[in-house]
PDB file of N, CA and C in Angstrom:
ATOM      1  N   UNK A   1     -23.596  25.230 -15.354  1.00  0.00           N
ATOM      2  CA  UNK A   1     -23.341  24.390 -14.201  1.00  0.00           C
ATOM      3  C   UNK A   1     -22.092  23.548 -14.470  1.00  0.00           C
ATOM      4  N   UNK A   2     -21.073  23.740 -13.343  1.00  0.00           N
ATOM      5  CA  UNK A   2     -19.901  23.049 -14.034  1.00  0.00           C
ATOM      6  C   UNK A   2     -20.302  21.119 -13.070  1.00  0.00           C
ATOM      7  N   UNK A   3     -19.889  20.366 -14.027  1.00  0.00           N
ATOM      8  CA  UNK A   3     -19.673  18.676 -14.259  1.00  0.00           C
ATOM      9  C   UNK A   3     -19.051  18.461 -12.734  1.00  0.00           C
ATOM     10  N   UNK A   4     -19.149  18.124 -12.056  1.00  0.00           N
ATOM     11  CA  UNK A   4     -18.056  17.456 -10.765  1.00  0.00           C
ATOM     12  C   UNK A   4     -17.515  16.364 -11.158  1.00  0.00           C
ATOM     13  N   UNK A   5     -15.827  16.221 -11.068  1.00  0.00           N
ATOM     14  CA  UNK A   5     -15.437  14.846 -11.290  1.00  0.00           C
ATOM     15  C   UNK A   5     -15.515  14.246 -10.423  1.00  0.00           C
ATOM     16  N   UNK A   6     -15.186  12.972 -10.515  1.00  0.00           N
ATOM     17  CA  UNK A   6     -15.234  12.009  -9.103  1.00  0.00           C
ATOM     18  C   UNK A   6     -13.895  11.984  -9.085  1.00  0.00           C
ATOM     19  N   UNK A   7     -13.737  11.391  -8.232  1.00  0.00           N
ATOM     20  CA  UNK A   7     -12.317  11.092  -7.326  1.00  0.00           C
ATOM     21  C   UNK A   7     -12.799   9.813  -6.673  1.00  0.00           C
ATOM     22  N   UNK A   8     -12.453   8.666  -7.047  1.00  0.00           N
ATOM     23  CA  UNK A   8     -12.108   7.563  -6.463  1.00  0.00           C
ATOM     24  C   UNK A   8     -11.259   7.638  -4.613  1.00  0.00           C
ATOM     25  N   UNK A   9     -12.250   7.320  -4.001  1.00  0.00           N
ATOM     26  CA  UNK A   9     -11.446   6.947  -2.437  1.00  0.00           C
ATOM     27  C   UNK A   9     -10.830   5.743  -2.054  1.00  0.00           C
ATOM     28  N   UNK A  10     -10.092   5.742  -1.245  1.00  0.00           N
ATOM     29  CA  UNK A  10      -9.398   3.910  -1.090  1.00  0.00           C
ATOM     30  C   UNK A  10      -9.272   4.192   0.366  1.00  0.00           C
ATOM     31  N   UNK A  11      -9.245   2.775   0.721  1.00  0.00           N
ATOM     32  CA  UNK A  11      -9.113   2.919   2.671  1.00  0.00           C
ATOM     33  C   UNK A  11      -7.537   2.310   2.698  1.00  0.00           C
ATOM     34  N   UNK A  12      -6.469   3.122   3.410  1.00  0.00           N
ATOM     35  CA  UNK A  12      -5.256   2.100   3.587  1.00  0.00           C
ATOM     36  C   UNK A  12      -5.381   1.022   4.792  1.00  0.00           C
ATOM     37  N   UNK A  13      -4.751  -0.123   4.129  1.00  0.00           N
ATOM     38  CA  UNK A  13      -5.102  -1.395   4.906  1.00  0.00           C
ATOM     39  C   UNK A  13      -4.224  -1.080   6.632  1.00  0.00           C
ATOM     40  N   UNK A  14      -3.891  -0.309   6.518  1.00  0.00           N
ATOM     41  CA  UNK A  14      -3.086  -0.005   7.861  1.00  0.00           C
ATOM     42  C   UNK A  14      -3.756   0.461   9.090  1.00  0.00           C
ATOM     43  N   UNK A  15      -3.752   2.112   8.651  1.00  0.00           N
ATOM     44  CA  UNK A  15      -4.605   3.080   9.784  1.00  0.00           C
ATOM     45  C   UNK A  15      -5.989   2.576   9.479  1.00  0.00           C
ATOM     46  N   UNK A  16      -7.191   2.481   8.237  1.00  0.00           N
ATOM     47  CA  UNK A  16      -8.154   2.594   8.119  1.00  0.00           C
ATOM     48  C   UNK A  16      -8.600   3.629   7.998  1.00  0.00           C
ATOM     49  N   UNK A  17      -7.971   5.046   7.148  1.00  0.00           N
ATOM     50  CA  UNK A  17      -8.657   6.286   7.049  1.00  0.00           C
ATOM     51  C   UNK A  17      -8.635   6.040   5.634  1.00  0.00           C
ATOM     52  N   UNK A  18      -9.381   6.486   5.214  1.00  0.00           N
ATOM     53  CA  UNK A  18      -9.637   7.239   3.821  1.00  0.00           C
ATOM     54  C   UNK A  18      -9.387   8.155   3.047  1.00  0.00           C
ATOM     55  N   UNK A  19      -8.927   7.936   1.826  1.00  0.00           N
ATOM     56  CA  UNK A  19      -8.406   9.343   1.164  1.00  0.00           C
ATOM     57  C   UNK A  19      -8.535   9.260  -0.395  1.00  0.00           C
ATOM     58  N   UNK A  20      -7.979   9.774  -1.509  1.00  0.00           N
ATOM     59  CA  UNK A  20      -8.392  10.119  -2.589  1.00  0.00           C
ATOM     60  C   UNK A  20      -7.061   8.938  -3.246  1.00  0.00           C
ATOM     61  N   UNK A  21      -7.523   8.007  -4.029  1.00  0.00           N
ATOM     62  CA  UNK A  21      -6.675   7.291  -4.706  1.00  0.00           C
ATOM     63  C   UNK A  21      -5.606   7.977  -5.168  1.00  0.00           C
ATOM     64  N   UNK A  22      -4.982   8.558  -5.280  1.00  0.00           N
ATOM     65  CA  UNK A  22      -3.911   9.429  -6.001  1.00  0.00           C
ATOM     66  C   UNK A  22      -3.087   9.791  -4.759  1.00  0.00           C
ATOM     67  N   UNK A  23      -3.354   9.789  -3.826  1.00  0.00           N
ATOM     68  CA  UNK A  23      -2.332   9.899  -2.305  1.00  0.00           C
ATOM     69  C   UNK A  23      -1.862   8.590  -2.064  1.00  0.00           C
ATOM     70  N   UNK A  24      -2.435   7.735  -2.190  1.00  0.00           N
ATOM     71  CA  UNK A  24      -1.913   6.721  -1.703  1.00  0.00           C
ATOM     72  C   UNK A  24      -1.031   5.799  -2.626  1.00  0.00           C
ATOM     73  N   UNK A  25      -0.565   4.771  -1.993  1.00  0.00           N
ATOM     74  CA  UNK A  25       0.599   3.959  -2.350  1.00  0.00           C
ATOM     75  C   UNK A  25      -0.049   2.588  -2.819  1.00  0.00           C
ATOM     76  N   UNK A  26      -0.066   2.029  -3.844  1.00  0.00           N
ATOM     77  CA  UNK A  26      -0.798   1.187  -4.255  1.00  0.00           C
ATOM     78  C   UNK A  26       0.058   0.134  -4.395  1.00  0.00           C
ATOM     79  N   UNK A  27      -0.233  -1.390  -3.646  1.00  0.00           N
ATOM     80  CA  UNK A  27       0.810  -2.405  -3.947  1.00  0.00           C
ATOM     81  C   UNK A  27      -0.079  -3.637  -3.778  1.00  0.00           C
ATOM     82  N   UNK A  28       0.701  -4.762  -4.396  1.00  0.00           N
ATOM     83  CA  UNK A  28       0.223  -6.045  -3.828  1.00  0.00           C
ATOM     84  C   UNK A  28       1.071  -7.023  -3.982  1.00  0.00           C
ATOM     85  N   UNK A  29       0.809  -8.419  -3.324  1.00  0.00           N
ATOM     86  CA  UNK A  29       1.774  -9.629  -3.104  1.00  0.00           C
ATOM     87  C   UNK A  29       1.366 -10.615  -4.342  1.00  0.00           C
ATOM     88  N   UNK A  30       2.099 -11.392  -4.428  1.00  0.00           N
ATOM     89  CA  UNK A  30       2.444 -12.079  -5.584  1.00  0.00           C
ATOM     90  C   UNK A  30       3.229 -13.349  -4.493  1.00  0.00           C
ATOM     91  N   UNK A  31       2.571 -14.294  -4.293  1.00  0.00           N
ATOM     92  CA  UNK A  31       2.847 -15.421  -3.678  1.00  0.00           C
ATOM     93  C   UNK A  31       3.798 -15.180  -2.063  1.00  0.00           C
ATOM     94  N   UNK A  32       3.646 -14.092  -1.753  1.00  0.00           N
ATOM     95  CA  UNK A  32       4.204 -13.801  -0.473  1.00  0.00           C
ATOM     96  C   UNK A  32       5.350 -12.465  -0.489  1.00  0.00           C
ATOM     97  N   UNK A  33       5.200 -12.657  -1.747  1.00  0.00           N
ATOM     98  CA  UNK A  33       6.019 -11.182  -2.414  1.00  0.00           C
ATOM     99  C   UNK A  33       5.462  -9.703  -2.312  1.00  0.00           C
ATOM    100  N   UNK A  34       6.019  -9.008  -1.885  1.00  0.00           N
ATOM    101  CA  UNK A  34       5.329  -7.336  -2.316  1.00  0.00           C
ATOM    102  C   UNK A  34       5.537  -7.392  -3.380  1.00  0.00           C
ATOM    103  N   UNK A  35       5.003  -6.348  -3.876  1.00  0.00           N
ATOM    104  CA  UNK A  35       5.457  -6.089  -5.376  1.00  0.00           C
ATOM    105  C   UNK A  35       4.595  -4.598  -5.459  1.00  0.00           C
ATOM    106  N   UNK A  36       4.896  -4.076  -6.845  1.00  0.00           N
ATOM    107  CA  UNK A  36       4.116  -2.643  -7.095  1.00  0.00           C
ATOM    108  C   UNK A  36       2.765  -3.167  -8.054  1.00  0.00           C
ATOM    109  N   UNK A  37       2.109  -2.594  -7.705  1.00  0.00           N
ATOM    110  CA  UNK A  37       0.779  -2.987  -8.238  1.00  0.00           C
ATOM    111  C   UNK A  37       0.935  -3.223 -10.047  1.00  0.00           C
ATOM    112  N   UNK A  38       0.538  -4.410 -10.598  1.00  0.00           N
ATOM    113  CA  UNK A  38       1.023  -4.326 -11.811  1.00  0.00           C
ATOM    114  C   UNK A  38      -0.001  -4.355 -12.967  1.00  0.00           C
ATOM    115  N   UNK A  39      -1.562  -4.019 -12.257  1.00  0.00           N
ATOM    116  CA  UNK A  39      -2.456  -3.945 -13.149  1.00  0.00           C
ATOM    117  C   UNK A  39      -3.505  -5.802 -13.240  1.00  0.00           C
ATOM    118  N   UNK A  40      -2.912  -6.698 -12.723  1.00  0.00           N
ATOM    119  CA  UNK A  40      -3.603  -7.473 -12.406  1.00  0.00           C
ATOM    120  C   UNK A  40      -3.456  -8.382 -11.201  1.00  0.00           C
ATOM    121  N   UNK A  41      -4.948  -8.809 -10.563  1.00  0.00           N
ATOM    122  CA  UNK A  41      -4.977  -9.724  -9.511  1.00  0.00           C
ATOM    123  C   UNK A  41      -5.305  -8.036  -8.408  1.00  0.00           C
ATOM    124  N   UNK A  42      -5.132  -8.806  -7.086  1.00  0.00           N
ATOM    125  CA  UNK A  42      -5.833  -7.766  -5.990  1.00  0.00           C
ATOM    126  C   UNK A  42      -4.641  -7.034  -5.384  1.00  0.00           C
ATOM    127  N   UNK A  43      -4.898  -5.852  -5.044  1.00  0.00           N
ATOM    128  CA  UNK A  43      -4.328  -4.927  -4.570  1.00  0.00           C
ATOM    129  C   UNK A  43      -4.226  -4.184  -3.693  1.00  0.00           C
ATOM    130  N   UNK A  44      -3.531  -3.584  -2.610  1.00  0.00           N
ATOM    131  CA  UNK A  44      -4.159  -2.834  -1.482  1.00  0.00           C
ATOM    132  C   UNK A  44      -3.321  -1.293  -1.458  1.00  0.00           C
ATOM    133  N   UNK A  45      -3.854  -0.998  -0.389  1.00  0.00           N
ATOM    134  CA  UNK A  45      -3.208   0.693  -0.335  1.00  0.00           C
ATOM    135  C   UNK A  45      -2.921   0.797   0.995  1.00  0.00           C
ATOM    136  N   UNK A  46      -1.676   2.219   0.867  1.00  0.00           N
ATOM    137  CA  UNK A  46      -1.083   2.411   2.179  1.00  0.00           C
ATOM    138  C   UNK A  46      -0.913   3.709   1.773  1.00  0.00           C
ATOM    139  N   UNK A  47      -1.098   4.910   3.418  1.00  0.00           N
ATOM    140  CA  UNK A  47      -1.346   5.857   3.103  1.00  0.00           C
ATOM    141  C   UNK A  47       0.282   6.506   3.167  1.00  0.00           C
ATOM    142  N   UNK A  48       0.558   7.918   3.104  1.00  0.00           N
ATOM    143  CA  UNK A  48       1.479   8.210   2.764  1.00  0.00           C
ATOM    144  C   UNK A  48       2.482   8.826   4.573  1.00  0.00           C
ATOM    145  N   UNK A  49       1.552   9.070   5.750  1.00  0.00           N
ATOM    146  CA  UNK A  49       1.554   8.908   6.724  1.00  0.00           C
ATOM    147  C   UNK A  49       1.743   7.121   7.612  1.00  0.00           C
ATOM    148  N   UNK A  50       1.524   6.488   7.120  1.00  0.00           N
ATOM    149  CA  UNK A  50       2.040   4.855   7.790  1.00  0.00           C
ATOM    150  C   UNK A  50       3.106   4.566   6.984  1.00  0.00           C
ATOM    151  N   UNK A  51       3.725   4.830   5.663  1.00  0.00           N
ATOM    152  CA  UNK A  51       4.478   4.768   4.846  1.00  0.00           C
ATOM    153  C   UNK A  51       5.602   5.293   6.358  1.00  0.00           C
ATOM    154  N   UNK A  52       5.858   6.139   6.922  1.00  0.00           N
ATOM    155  CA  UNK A  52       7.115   6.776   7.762  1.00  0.00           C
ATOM    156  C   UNK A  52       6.666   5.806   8.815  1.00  0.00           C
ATOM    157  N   UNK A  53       5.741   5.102   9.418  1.00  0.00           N
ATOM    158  CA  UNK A  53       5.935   4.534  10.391  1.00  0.00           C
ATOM    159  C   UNK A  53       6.052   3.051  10.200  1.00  0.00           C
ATOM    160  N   UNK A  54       7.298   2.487  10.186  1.00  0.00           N
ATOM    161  CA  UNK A  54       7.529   1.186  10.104  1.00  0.00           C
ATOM    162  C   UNK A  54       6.978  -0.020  10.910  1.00  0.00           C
ATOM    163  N   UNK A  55       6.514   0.815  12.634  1.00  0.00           N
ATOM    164  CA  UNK A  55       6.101  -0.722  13.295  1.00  0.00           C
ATOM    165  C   UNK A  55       4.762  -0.621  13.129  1.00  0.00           C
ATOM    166  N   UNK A  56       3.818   0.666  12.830  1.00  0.00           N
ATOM    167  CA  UNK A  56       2.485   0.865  12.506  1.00  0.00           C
ATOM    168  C   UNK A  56       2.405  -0.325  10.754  1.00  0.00           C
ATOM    169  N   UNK A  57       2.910  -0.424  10.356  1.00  0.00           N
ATOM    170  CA  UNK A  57       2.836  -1.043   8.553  1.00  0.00           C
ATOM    171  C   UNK A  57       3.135  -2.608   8.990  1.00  0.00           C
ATOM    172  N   UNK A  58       4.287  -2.958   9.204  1.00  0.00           N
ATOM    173  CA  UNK A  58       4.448  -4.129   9.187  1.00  0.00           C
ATOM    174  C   UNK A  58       3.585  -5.204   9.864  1.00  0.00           C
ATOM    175  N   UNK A  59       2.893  -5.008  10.568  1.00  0.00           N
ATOM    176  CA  UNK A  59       1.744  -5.888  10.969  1.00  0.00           C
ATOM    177  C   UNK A  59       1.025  -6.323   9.839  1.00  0.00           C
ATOM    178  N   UNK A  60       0.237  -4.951   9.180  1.00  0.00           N
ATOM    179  CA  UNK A  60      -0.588  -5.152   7.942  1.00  0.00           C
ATOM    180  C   UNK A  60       0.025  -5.742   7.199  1.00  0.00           C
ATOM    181  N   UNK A  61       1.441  -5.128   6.738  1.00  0.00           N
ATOM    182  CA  UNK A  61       2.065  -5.685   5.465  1.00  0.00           C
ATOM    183  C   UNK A  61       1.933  -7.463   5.772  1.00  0.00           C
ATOM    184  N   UNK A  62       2.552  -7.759   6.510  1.00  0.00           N
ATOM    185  CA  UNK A  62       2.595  -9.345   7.101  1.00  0.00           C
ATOM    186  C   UNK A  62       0.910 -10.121   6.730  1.00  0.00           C
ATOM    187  N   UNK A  63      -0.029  -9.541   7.262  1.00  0.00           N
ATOM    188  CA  UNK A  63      -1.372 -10.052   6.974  1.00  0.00           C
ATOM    189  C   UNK A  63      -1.720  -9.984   5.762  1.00  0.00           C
ATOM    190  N   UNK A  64      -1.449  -8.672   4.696  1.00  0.00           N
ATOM    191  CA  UNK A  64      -2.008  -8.609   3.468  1.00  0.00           C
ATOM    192  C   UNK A  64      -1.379  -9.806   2.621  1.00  0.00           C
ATOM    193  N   UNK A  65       0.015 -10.082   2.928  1.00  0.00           N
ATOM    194  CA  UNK A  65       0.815 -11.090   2.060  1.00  0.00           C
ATOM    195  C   UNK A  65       0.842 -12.446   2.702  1.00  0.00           C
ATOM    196  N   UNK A  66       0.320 -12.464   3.522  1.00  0.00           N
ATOM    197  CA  UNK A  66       0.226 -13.949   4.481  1.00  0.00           C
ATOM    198  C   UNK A  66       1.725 -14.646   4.526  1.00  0.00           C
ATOM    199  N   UNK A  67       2.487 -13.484   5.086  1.00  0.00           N
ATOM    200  CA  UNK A  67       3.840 -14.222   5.088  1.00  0.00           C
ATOM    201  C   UNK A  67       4.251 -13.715   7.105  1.00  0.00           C
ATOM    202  N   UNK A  68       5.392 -14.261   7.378  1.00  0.00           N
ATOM    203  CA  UNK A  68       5.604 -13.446   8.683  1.00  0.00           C
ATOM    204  C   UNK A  68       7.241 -13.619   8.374  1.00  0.00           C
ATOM    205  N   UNK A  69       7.759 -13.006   7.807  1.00  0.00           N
ATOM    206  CA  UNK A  69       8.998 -12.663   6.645  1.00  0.00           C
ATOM    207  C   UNK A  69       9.067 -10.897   7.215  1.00  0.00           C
ATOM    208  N   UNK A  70       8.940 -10.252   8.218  1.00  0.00           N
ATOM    209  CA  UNK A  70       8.983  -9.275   8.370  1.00  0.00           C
ATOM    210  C   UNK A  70       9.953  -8.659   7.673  1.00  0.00           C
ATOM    211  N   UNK A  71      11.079  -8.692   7.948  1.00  0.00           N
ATOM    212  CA  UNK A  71      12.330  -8.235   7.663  1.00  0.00           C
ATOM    213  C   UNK A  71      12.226  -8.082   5.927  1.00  0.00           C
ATOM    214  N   UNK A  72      12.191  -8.895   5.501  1.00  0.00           N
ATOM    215  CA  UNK A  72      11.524  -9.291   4.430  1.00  0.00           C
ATOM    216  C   UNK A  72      10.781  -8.318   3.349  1.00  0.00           C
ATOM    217  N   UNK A  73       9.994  -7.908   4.266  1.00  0.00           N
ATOM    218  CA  UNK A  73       9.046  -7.435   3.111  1.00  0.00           C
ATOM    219  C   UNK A  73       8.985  -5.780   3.390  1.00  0.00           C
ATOM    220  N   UNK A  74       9.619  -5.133   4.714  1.00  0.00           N
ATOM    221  CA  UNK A  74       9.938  -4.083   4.744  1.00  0.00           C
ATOM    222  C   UNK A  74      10.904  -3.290   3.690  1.00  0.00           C
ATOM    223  N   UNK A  75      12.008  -4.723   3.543  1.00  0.00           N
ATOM    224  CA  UNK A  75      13.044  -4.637   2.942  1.00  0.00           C
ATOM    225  C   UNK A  75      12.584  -4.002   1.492  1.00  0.00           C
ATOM    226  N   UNK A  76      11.721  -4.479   0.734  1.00  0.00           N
ATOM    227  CA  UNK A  76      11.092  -4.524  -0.133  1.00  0.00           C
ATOM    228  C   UNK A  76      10.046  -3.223  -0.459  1.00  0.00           C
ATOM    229  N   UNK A  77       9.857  -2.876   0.695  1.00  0.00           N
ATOM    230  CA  UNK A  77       8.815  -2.187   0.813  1.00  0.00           C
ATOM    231  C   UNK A  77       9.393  -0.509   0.425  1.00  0.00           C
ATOM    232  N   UNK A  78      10.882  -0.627   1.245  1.00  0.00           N
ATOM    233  CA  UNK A  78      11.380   0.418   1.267  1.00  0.00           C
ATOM    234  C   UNK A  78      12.283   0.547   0.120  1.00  0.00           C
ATOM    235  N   UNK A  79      12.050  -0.647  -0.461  1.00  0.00           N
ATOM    236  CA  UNK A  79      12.587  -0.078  -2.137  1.00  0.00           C
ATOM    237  C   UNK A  79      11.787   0.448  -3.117  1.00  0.00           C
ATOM    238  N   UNK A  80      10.617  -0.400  -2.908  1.00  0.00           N
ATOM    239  CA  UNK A  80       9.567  -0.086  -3.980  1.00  0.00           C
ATOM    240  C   UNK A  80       9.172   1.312  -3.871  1.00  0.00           C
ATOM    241  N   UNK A  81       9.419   2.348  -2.600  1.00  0.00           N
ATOM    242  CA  UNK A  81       9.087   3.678  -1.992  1.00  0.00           C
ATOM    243  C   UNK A  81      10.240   4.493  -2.800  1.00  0.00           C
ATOM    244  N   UNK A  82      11.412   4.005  -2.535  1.00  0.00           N
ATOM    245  CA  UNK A  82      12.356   4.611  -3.097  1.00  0.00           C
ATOM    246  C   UNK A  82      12.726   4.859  -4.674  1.00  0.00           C
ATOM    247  N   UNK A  83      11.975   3.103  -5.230  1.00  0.00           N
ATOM    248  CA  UNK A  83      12.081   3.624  -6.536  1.00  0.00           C
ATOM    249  C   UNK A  83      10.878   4.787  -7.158  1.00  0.00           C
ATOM    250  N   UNK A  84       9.658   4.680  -6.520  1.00  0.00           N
ATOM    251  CA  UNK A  84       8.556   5.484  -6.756  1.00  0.00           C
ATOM    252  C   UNK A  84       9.222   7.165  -6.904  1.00  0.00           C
ATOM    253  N   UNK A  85       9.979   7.634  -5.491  1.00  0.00           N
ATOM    254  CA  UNK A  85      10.016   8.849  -5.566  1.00  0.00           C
ATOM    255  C   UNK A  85      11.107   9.351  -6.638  1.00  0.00           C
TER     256      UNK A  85
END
């Protein structure tokens, strides 16, 4: 009988669908800051489909970081994407 691994699921704070931790984009704020998830404090996810839609994200992004710095944190957002790939 073969073992099943698990696979960890995460919901992205955006759409609200679900998917397998390893698809998604893992980040969090740091005093109003994005930042890339750095292993401590809380964290959220964004899927790889709201990642291309900028006015679908920035709402969330704005609420998860409690900032309204739009410009801001897109700016940011679309670096941290860029340095990833």
């Amino acid at each position: 009988m073969a073992k099943k691994i698990h696979l960890p699921t995460r919901m992205c704070v955006s759409c609200r669908q679900r998917d397998s931790q390893n698809n998604l984009v893992r980040l969090q704020c740091n005093e109003g800051e994005l930042d890339c998830f750095n292993g401590r404090g809380r964290s959220f996810y964004l899927c790889n489909e709201c990642l291309l839609n900028e006015k679908k994200i920035s709402k969330s992004l704005m609420r998860m970081c409690r900032s309204n710095k739009k410009d801001k944190l897109m700016n940011k957002l679309k670096e941290i994407i860029t340095d990833d790939r």
